[in-house]
Protein backbone atom coordinates (compact mmCIF):
# COMPACT_ATOMS: atom_id res chain seq x y z
CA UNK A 1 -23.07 -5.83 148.09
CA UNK A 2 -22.54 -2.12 147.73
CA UNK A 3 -25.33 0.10 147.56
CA UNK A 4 -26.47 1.02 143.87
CA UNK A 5 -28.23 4.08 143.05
CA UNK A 6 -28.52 7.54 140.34
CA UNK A 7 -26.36 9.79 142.42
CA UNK A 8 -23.86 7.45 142.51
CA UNK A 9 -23.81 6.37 139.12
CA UNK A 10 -23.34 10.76 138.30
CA UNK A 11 -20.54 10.50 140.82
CA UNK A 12 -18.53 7.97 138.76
CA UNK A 13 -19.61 9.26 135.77
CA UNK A 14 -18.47 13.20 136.65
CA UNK A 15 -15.04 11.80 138.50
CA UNK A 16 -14.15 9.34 135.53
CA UNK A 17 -15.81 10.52 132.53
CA UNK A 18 -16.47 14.15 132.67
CA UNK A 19 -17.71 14.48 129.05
CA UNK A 20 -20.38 12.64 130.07
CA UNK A 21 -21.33 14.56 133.42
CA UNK A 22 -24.17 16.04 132.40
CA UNK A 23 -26.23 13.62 130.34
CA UNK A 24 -29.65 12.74 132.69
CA UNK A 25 -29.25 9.39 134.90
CA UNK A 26 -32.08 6.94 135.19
CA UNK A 27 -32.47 3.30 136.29
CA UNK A 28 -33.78 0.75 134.51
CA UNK A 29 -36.20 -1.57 135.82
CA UNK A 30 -34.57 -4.55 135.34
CA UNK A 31 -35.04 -8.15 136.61
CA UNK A 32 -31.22 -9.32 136.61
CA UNK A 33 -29.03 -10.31 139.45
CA UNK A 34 -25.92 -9.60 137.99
CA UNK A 35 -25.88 -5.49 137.41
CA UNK A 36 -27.46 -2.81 138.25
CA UNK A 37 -28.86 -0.71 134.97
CA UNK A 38 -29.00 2.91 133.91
CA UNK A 39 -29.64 4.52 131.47
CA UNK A 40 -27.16 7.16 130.58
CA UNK A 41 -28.12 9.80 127.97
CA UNK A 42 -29.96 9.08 125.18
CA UNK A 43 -27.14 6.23 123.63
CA UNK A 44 -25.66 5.25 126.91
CA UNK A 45 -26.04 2.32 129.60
CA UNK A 46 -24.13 2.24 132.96
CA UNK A 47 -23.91 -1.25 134.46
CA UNK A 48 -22.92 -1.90 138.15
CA UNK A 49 -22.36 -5.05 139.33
CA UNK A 50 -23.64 -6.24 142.12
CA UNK A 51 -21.00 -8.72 143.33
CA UNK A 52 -17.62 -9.71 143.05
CA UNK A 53 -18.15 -12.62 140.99
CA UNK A 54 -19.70 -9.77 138.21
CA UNK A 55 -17.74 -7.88 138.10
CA UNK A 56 -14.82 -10.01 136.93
CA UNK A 57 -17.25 -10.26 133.69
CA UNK A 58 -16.65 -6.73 133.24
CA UNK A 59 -12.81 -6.67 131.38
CA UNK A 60 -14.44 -10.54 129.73
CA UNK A 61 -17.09 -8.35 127.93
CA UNK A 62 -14.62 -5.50 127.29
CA UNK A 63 -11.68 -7.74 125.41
CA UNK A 64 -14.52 -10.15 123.35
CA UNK A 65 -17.82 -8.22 122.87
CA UNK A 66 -15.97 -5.76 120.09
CA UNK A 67 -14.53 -9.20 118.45
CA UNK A 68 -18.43 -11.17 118.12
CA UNK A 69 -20.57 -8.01 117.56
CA UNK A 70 -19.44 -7.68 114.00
CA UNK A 71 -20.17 -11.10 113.78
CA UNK A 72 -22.97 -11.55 114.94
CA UNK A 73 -26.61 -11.14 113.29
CA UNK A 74 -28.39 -8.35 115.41
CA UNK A 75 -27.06 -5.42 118.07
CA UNK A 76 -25.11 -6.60 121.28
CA UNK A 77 -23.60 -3.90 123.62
CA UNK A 78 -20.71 -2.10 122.78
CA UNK A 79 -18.42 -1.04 125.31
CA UNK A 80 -17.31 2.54 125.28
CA UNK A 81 -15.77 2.75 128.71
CA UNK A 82 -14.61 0.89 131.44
CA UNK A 83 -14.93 2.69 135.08
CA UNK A 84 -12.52 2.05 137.98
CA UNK A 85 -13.03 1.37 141.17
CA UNK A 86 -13.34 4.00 144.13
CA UNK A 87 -13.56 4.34 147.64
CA UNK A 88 -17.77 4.39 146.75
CA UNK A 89 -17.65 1.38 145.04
CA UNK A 90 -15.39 -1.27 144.73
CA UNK A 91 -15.47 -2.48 141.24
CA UNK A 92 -14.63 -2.06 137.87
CA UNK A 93 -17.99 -1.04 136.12
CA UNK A 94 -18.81 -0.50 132.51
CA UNK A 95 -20.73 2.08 130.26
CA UNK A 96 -22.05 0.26 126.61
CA UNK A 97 -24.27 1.39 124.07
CA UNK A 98 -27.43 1.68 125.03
CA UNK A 99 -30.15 -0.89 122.74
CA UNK A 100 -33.87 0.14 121.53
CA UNK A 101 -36.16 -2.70 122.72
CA UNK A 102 -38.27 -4.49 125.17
CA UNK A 103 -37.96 -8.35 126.67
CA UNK A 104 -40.24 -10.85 125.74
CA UNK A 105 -42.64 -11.99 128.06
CA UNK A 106 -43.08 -15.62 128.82
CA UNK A 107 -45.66 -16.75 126.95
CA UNK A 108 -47.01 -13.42 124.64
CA UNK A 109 -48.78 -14.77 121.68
CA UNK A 110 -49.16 -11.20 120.30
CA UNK A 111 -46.22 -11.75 117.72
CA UNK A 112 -45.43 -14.78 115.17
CA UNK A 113 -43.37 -17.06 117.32
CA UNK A 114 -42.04 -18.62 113.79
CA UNK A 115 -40.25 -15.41 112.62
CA UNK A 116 -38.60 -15.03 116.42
CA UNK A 117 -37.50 -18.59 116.59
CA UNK A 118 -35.75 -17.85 112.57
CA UNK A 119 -33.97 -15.08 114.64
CA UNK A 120 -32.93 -16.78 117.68
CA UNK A 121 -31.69 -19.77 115.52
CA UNK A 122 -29.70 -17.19 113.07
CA UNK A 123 -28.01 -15.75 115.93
CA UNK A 124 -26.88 -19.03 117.89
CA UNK A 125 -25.71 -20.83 114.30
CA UNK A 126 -23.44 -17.38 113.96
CA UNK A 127 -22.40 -17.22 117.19
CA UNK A 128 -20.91 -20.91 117.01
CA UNK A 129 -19.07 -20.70 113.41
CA UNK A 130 -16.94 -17.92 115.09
CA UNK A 131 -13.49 -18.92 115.59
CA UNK A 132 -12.63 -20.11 119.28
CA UNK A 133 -8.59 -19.41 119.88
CA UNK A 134 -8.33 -17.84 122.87
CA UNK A 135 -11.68 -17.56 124.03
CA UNK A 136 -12.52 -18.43 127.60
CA UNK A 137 -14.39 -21.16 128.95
CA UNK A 138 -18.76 -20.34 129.33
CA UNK A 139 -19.87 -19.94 132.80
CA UNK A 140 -22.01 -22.68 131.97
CA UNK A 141 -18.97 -24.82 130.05
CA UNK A 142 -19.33 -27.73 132.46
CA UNK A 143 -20.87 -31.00 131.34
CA UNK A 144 -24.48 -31.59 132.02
CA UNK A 145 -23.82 -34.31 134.77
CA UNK A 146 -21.60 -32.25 136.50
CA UNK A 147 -24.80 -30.91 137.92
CA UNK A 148 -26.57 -33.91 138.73
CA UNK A 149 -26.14 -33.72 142.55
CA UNK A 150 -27.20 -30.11 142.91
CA UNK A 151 -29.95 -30.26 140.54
CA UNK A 152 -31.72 -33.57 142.30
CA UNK A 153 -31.34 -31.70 146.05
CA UNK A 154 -33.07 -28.62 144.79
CA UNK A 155 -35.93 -30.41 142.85
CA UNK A 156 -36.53 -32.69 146.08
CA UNK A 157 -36.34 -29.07 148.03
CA UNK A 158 -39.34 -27.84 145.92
CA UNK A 159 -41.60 -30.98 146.18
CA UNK A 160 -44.76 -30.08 146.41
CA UNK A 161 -44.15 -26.62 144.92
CA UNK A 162 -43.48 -28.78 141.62
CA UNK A 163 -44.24 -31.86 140.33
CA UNK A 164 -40.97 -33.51 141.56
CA UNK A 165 -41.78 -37.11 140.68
CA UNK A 166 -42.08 -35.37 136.93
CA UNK A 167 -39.43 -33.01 137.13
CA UNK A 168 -36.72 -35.94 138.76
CA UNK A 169 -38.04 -38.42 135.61
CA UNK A 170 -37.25 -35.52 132.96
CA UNK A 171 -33.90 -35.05 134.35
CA UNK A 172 -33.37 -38.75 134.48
CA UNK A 173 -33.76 -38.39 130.86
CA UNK A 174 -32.06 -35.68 129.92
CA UNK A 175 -28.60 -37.62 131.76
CA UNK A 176 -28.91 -40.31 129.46
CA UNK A 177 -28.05 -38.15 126.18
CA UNK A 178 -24.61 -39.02 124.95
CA UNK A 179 -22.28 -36.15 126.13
CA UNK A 180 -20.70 -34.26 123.23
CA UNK A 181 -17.73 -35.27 121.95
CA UNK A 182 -16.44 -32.36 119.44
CA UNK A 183 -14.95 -29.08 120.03
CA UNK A 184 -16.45 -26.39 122.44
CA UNK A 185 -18.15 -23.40 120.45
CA UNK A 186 -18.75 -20.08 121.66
CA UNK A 187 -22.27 -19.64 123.34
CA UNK A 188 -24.17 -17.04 125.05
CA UNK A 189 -25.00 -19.38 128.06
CA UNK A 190 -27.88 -17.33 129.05
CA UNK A 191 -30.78 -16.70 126.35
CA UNK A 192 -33.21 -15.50 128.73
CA UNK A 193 -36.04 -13.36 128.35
CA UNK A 194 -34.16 -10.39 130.64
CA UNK A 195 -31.08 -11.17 127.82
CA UNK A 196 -33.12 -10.35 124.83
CA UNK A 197 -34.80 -7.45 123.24
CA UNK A 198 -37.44 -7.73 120.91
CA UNK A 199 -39.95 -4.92 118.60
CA UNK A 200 -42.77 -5.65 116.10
CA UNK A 201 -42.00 -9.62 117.12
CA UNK A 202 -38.77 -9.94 115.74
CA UNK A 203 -35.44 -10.32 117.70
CA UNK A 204 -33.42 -6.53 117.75
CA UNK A 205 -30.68 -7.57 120.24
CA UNK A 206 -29.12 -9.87 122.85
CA UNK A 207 -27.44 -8.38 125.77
CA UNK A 208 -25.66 -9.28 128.72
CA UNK A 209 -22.84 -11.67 127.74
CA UNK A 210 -21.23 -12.38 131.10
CA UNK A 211 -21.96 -15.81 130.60
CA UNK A 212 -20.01 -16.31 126.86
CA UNK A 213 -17.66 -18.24 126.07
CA UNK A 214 -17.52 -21.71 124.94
CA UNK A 215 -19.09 -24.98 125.93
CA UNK A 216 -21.50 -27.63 124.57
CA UNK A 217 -24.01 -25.79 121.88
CA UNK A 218 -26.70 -27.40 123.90
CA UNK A 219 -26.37 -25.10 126.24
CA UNK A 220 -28.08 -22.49 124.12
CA UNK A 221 -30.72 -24.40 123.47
CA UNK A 222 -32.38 -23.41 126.35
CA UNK A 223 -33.72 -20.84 124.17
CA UNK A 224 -36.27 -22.92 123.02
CA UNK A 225 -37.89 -23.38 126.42
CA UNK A 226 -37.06 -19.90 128.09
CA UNK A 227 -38.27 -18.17 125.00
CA UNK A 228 -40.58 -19.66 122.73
CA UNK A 229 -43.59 -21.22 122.97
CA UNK A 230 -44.67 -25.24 122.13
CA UNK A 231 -45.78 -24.38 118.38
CA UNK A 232 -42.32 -22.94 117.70
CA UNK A 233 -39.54 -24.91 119.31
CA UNK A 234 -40.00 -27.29 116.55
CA UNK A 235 -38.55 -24.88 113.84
CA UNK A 236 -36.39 -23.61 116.27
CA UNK A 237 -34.70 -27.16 116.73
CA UNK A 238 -34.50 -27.78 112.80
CA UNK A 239 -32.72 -24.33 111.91
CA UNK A 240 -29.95 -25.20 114.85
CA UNK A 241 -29.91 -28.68 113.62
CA UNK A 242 -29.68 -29.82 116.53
CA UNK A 243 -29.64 -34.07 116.84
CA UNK A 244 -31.85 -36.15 119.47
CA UNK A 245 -29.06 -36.05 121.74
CA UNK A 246 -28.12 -32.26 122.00
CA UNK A 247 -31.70 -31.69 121.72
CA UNK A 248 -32.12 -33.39 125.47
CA UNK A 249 -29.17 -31.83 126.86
CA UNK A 250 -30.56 -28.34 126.10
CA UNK A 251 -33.79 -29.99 128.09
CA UNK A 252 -32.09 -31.10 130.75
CA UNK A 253 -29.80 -27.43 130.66
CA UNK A 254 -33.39 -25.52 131.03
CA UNK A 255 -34.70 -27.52 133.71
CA UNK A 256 -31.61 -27.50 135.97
CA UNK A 257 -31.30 -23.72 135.32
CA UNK A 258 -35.41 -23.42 135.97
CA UNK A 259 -35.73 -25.29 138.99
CA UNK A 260 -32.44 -23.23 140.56
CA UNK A 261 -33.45 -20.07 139.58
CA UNK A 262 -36.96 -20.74 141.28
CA UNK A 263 -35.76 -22.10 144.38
CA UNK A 264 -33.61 -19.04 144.21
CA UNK A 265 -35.81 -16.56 143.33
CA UNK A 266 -39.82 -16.98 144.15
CA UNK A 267 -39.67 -14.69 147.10
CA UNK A 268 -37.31 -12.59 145.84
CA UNK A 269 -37.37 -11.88 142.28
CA UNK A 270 -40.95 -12.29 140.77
CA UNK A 271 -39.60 -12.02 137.50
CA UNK A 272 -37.00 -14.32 137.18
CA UNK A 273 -39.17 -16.83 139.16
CA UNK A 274 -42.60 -16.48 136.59
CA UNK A 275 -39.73 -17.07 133.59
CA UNK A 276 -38.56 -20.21 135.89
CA UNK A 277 -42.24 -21.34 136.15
CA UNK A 278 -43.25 -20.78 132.78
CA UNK A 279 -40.23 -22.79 131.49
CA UNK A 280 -40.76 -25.63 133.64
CA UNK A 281 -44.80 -25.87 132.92
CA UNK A 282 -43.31 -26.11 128.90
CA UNK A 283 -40.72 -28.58 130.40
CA UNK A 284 -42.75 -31.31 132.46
CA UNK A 285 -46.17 -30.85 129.69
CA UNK A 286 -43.78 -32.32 127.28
């Protein structure tokens, strides 16, 4: 992974986009493993990737983010540039608009969860009712089994760190949901708290799409685990409409992703790896 830091980012900028050179460069404190963040101006947001596999997202978001966002219920990134690589870094990089907001924390009661699960419901329904032709597959556009070996080796890896007896039964479950039969829709694949921004309680923008494109709307259901608490998944589920069956394959989305991301992450990424815990308390209580 190439190194990531301010004086690079003003290197790119000044060598690529010189009308930009002398807006102020900071990073953002950000949890994610795909990019590295910062903030350019007052409007602006660099993003570096930080592998290979990243940034082929980059010309992904560039072609279909300017198709959903006037789609689409609140602010995603817009993309305003797209950086080349150099001899200082080897991939194509992007500068977006920047978006007002913070993320939600796992669990923060200090807002009414009803009026943010009416948001995050708004935004998947109009994200799926947008026409598909040509659109990519979703990172996460495999069917839920396809994960069945992977997610049973890394649940028996954390035994003892979680309830694995619980964890294996929920999974059980969630593989016996009938797979979905209809037409792929277009899905964020990621509705994380790191992927959403939030003010006064309400939803005010969804970023990082590297993970769009379409698949099973199940997989977005993972919203109602990663980002809402007990009291509000409820209303969550009857806005999406979703049915017993895609219901559970949302459940059995958010564990898989939970217990990978902590077996991934709990030494390494404190962030991602509370989000994994808190979703997987929500999970197994249930």
């Amino acid at each position: 992974m190439p190194p990531h830091s301010a004086t690079l980012v003003r290197t790119l900028i000044a060598a690529q986009f010189p009308q930009w050179a002398d807006l102020p460069v900071e990073a953002v404190d950000a949890s994610g493993t795909a990019n590295a963040v910062y903030r350019l101006g007052d409007d602006k947001v660099v993003r570096l990737p930080r592998t290979a596999s990243s940034a082929a997202d980059v010309a992904t978001e560039h072609r279909w983010l300017p198709r959903l966002a006037p789609q689409l219920p609140v602010p995603v990134p817009t993309p305003l540039a797209q950086g080349d690589p150099t001899e200082d870094f080897p991939w194509p990089w992007s500068v977006c608009t920047w978006l007002e907001g913070r993320n939600p924390l796992p669990g923060d009661g200090s807002w009414a969860p009803e009026l943010f699960a009416a948001d995050l419901a708004e935004f998947v329904l109009a994200l799926r009712r947008i026409e598909v032709t040509g659109a990519p597959p979703a990172y996460r556009g495999e069917p839920l089994a396809s994960r069945d070996g992977t997610t049973r080796r890394v649940i028996a890896d954390l035994d003892g760190v979680i309830d694995a007896r619980a964890a294996t039964a929920a999974w059980d479950k969630a593989l016996t949901a009938p797979a979905r039969t209809g037409t792929p829709v277009w899905v964020h694949g990621d509705l994380q708290p790191g992927n959403v921004l939030v003010a006064e309680g309400r939803l005010t923008g969804v970023i990082d799409f590297a993970c769009m494109g379409l698949a099973d709307p199940a997989v977005d259901l993972i919203a109602a685990w990663y980002l809402l608490p007990a009291g509000a998944r409820e209303a969550f589920r009857t806005t999406v409409e979703a049915d017993d069956a895609s219901w559970e394959r949302g459940r059995g989305w958010a564990l898989s992703i939970a217990v990978m991301e902590l077996a991934a992450y709990r030494e390494s990424n404190p962030v991602m790896a509370r989000n994994a815990w808190w979703v997987l308390e929500g999970l197994l209580a249930a």
